[in-house]
C-alpha atoms as a PDB file:
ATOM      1  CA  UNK A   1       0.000   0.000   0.000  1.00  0.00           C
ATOM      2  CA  UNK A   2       1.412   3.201  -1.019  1.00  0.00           C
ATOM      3  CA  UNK A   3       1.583   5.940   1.719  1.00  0.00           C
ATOM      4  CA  UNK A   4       0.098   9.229   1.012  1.00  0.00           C
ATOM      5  CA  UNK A   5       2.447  12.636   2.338  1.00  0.00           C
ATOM      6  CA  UNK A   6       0.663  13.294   5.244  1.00  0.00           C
ATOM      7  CA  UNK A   7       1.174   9.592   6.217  1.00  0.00           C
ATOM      8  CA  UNK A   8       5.007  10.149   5.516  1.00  0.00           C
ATOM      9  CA  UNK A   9       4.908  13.489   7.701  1.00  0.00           C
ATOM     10  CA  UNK A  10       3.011  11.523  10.173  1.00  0.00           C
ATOM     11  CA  UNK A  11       5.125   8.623  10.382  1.00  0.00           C
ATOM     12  CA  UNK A  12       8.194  10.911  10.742  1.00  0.00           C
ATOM     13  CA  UNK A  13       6.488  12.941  13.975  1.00  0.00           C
ATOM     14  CA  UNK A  14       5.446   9.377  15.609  1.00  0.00           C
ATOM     15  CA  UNK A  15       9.369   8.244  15.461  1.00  0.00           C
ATOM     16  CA  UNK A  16      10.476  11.498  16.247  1.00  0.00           C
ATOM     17  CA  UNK A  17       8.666  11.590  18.928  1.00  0.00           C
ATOM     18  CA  UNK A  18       8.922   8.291  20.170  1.00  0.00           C
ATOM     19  CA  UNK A  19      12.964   8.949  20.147  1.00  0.00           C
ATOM     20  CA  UNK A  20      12.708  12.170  22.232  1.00  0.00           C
ATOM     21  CA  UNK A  21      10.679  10.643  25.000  1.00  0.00           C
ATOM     22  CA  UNK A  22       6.805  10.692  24.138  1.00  0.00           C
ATOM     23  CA  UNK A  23       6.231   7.363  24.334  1.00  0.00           C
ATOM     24  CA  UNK A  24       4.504   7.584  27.713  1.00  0.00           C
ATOM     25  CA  UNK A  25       2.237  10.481  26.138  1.00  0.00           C
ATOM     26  CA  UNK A  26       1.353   8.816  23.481  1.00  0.00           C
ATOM     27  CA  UNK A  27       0.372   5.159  25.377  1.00  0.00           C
ATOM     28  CA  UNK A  28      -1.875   7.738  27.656  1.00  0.00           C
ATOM     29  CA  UNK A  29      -3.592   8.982  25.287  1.00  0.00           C
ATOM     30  CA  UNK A  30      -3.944   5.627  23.110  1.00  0.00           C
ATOM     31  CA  UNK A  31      -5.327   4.102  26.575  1.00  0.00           C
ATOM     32  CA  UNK A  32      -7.738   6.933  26.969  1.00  0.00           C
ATOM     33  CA  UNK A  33      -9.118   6.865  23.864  1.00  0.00           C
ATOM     34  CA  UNK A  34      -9.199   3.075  23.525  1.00  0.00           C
ATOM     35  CA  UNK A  35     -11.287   2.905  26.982  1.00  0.00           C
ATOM     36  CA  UNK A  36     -13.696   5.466  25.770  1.00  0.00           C
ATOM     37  CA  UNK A  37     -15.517   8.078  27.535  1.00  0.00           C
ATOM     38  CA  UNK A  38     -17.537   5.427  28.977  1.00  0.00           C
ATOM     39  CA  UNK A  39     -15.162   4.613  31.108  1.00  0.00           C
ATOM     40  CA  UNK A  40     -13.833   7.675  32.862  1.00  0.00           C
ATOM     41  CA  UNK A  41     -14.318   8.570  36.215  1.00  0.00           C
ATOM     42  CA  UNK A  42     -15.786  11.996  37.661  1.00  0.00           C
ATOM     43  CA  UNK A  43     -12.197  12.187  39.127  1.00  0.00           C
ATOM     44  CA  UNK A  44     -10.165  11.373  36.114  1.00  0.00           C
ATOM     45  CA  UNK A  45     -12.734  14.189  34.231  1.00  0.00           C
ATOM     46  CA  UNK A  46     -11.609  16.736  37.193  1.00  0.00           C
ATOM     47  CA  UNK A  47      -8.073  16.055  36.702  1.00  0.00           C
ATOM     48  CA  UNK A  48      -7.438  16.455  33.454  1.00  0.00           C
ATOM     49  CA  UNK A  49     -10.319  19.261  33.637  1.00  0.00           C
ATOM     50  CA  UNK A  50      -7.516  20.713  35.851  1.00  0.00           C
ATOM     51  CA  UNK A  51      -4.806  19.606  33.030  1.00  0.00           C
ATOM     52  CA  UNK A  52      -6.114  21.215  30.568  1.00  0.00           C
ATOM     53  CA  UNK A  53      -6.761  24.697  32.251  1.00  0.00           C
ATOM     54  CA  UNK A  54      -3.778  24.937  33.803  1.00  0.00           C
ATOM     55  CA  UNK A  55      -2.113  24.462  30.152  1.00  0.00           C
ATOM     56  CA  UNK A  56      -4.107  26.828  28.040  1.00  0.00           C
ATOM     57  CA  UNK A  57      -2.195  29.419  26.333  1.00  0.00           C
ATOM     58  CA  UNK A  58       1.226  28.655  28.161  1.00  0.00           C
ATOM     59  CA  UNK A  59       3.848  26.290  27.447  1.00  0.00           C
ATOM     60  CA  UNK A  60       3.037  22.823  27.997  1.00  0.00           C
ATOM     61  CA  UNK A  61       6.652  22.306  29.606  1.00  0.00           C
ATOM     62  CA  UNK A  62       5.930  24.995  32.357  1.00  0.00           C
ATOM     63  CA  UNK A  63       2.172  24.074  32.378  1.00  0.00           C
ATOM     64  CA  UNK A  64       3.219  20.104  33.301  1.00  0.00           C
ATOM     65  CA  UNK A  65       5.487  21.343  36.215  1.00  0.00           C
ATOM     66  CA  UNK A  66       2.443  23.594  37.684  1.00  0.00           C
ATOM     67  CA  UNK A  67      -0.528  20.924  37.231  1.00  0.00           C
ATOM     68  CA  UNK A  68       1.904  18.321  38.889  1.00  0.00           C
ATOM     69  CA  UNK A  69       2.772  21.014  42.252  1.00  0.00           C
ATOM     70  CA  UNK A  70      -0.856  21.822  42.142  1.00  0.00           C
ATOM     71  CA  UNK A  71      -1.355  18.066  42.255  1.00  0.00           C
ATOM     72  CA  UNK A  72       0.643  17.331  45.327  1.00  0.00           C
ATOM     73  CA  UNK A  73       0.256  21.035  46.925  1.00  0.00           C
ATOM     74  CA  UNK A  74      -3.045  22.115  46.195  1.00  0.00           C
ATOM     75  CA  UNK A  75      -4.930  24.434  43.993  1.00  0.00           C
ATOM     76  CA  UNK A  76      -2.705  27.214  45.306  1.00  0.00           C
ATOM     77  CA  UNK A  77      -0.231  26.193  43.107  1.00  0.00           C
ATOM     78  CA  UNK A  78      -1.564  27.539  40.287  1.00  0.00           C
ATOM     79  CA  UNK A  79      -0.657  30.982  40.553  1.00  0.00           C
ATOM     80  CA  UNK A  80      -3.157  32.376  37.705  1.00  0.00           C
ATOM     81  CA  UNK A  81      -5.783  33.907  39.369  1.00  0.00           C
ATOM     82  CA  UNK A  82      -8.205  33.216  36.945  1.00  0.00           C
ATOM     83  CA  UNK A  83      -7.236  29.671  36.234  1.00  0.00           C
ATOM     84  CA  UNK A  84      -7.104  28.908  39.944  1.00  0.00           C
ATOM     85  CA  UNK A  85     -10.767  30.671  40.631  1.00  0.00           C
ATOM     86  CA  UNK A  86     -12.103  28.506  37.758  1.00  0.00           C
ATOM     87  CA  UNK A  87     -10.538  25.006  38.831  1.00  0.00           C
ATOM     88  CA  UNK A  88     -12.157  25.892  41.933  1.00  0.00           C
ATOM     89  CA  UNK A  89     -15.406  26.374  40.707  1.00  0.00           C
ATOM     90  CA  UNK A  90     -15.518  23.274  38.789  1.00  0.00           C
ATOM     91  CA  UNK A  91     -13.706  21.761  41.956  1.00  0.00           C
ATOM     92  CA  UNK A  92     -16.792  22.071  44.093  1.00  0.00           C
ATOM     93  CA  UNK A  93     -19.091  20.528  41.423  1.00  0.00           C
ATOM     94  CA  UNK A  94     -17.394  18.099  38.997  1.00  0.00           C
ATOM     95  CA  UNK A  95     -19.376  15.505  40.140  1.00  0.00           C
ATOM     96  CA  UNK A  96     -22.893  16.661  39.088  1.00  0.00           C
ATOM     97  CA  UNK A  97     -21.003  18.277  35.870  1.00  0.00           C
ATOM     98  CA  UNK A  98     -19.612  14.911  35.162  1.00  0.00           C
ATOM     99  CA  UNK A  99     -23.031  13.418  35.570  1.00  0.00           C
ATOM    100  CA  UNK A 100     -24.471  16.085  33.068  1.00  0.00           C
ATOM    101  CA  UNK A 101     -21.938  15.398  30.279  1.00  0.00           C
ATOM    102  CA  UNK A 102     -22.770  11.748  30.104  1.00  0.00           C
ATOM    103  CA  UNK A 103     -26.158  12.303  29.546  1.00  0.00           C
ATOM    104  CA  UNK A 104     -25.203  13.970  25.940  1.00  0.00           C
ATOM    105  CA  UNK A 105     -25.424  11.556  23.688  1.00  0.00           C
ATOM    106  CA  UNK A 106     -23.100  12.361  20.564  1.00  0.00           C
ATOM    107  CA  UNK A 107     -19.555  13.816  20.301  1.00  0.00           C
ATOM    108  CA  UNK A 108     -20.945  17.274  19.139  1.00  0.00           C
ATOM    109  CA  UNK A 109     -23.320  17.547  22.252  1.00  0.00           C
ATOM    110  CA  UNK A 110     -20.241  16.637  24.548  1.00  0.00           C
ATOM    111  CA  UNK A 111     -17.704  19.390  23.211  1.00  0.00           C
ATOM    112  CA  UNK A 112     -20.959  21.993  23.485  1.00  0.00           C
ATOM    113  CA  UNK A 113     -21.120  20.942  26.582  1.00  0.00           C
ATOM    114  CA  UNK A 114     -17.636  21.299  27.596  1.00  0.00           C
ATOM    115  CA  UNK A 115     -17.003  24.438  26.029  1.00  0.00           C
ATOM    116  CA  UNK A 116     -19.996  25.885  29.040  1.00  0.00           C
ATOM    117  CA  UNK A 117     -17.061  25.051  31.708  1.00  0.00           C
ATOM    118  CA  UNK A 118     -14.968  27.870  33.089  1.00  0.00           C
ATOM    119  CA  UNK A 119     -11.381  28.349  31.148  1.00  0.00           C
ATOM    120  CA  UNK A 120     -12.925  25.710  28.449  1.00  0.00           C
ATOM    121  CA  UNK A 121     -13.036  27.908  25.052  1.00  0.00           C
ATOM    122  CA  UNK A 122     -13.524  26.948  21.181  1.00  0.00           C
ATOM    123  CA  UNK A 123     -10.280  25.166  20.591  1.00  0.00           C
ATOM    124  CA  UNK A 124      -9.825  23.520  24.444  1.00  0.00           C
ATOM    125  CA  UNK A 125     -13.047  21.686  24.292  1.00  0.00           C
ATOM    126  CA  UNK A 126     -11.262  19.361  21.898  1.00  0.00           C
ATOM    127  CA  UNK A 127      -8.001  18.808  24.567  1.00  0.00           C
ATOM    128  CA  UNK A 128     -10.133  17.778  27.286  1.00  0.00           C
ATOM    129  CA  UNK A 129     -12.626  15.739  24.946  1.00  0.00           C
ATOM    130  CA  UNK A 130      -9.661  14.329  24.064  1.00  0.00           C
ATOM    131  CA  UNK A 131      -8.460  13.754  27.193  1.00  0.00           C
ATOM    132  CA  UNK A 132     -11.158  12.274  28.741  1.00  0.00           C
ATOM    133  CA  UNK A 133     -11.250   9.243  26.040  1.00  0.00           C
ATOM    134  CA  UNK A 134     -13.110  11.076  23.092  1.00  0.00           C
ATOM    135  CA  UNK A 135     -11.445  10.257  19.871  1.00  0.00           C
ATOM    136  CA  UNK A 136     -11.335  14.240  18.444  1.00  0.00           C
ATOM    137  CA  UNK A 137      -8.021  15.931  17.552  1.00  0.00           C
ATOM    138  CA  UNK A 138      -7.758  19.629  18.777  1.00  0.00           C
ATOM    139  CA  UNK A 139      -7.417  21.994  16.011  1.00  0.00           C
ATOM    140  CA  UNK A 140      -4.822  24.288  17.363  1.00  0.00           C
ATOM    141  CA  UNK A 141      -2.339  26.548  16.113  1.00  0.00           C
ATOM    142  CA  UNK A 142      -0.126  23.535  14.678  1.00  0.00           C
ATOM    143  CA  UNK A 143      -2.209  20.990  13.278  1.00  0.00           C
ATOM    144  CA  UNK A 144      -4.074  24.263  11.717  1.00  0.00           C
ATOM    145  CA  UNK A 145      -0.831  24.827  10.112  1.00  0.00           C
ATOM    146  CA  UNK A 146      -0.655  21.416   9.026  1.00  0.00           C
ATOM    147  CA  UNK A 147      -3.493  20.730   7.749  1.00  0.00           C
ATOM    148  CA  UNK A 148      -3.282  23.703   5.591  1.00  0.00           C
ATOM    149  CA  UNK A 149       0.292  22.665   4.245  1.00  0.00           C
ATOM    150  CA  UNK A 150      -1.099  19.411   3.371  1.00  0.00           C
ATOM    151  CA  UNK A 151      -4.481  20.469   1.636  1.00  0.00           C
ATOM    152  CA  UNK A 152      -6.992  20.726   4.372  1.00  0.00           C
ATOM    153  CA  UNK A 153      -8.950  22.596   5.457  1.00  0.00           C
ATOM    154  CA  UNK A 154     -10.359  20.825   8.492  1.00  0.00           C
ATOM    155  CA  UNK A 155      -8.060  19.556  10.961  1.00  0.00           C
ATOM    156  CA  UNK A 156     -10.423  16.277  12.255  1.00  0.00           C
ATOM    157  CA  UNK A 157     -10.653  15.102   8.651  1.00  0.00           C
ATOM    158  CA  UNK A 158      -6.940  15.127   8.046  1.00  0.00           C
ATOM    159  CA  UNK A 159      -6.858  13.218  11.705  1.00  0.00           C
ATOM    160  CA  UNK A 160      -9.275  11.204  10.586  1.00  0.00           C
ATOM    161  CA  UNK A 161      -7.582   9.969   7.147  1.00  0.00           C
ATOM    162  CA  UNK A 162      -4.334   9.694   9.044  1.00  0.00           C
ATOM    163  CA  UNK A 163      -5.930   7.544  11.528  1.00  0.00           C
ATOM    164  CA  UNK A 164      -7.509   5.276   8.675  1.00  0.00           C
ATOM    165  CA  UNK A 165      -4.299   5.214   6.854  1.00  0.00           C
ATOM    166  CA  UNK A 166      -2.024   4.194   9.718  1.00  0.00           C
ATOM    167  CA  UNK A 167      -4.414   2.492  12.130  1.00  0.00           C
ATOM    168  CA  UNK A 168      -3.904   4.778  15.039  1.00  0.00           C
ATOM    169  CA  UNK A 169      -6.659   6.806  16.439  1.00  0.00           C
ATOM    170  CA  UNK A 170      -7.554  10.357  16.040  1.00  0.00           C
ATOM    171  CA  UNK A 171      -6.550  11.195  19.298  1.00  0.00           C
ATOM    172  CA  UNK A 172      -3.271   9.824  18.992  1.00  0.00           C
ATOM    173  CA  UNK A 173      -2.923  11.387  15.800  1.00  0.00           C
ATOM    174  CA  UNK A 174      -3.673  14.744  17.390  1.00  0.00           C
ATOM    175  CA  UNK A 175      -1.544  14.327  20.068  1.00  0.00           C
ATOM    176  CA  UNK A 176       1.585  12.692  17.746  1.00  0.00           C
ATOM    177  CA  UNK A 177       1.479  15.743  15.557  1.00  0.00           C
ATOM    178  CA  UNK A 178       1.035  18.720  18.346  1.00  0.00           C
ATOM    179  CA  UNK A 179       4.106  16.755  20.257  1.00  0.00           C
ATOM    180  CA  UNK A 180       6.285  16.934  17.220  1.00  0.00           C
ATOM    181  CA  UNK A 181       5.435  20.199  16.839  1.00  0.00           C
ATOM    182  CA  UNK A 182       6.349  21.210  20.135  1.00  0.00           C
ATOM    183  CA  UNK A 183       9.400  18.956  20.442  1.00  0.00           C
ATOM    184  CA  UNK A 184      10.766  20.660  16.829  1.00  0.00           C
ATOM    185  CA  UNK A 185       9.959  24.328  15.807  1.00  0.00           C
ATOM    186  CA  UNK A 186      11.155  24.238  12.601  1.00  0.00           C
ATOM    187  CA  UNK A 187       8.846  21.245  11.510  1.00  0.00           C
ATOM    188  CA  UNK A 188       7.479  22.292   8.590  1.00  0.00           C
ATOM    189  CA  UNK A 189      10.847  22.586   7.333  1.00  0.00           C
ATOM    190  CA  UNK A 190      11.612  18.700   8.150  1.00  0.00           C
END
């Protein structure tokens, strides 16, 4: 079977990443996605809830480092006021939240749903869908970038052909690409 460019490009980011230490990313996210929503936990929806807010719009690298202080030292930890006030928030009700989004039936309900949580905006929906074991990609800034290299004009459907070419899910896709991304700046140029 031949592979198409985007399937070379994506077969380069997997090794690359793979060799620079994203395996264990990777195998979470695989896991995730391969036990479903279904299977999450209100807690495991709180923590990566907390994940996820903690990293928007700062660099995953110094977002890690806070989530994990936070983790063992408590919400004061996260030293964004905003952040901190909204982790709260969802803090003293992810239960019943939790609760609410499983009672939406498709994907598209979900990430409408999601996007109603505090800190949870247009693009973030997608990292914590993802994150709780719903197979979406995350259209941000570099698979945008990507997907417009490579012809597309809709970052899930490039995910989504990737995923049918090389067997891995969308999710993993999403997450292979951003990582590579991250892990080299001058990507495009690879």
């Amino acid at each position: 079977m031949k592979i198409s460019k985007i399937g070379q490009f994506y077969t380069t980011a997997k090794k690359y990443c793979i060799d620079n230490g994203g395996a264990q990313e990777i195998e979470f996210v695989t896991n995730n996605v391969r036990k479903g929503f279904e299977n999450q936990t209100a807690e495991q929806f709180f923590k990566q809830y907390m994940y996820v807010v903690i990293n928007s719009g700062m660099k995953n690298q110094i977002a890690e480092d806070i989530y994990k202080r936070a983790i063992i030292n408590g919400l004061t930890a996260i030293g964004h006021p905003g952040k901190r006030k909204a982790i709260q928030d969802v803090n003293s009700r992810y239960r019943h939240l939790f609760e609410e989004l499983k009672t939406k039936e498709t994907i598209a309900k979900k990430l409408e749903f999601l996007e109603t949580l505090p800190w949870i905006g247009p693009i973030t929906k997608y990292h914590l869908a993802r994150n709780i074991g719903i197979d979406v990609a995350k259209p941000d800034r570099h698979l945008v970038r990507i997907a417009r290299c490579f012809g597309y004009d809709d970052v899930q459907k490039m995910c989504k052909d990737i995923s049918e070419e090389t067997g891995d899910r969308v999710g993993v896709v999403d997450v292979i690409l951003w990582r590579y991304c991250n892990l080299n700046p001058n990507y495009m140029e690879s």
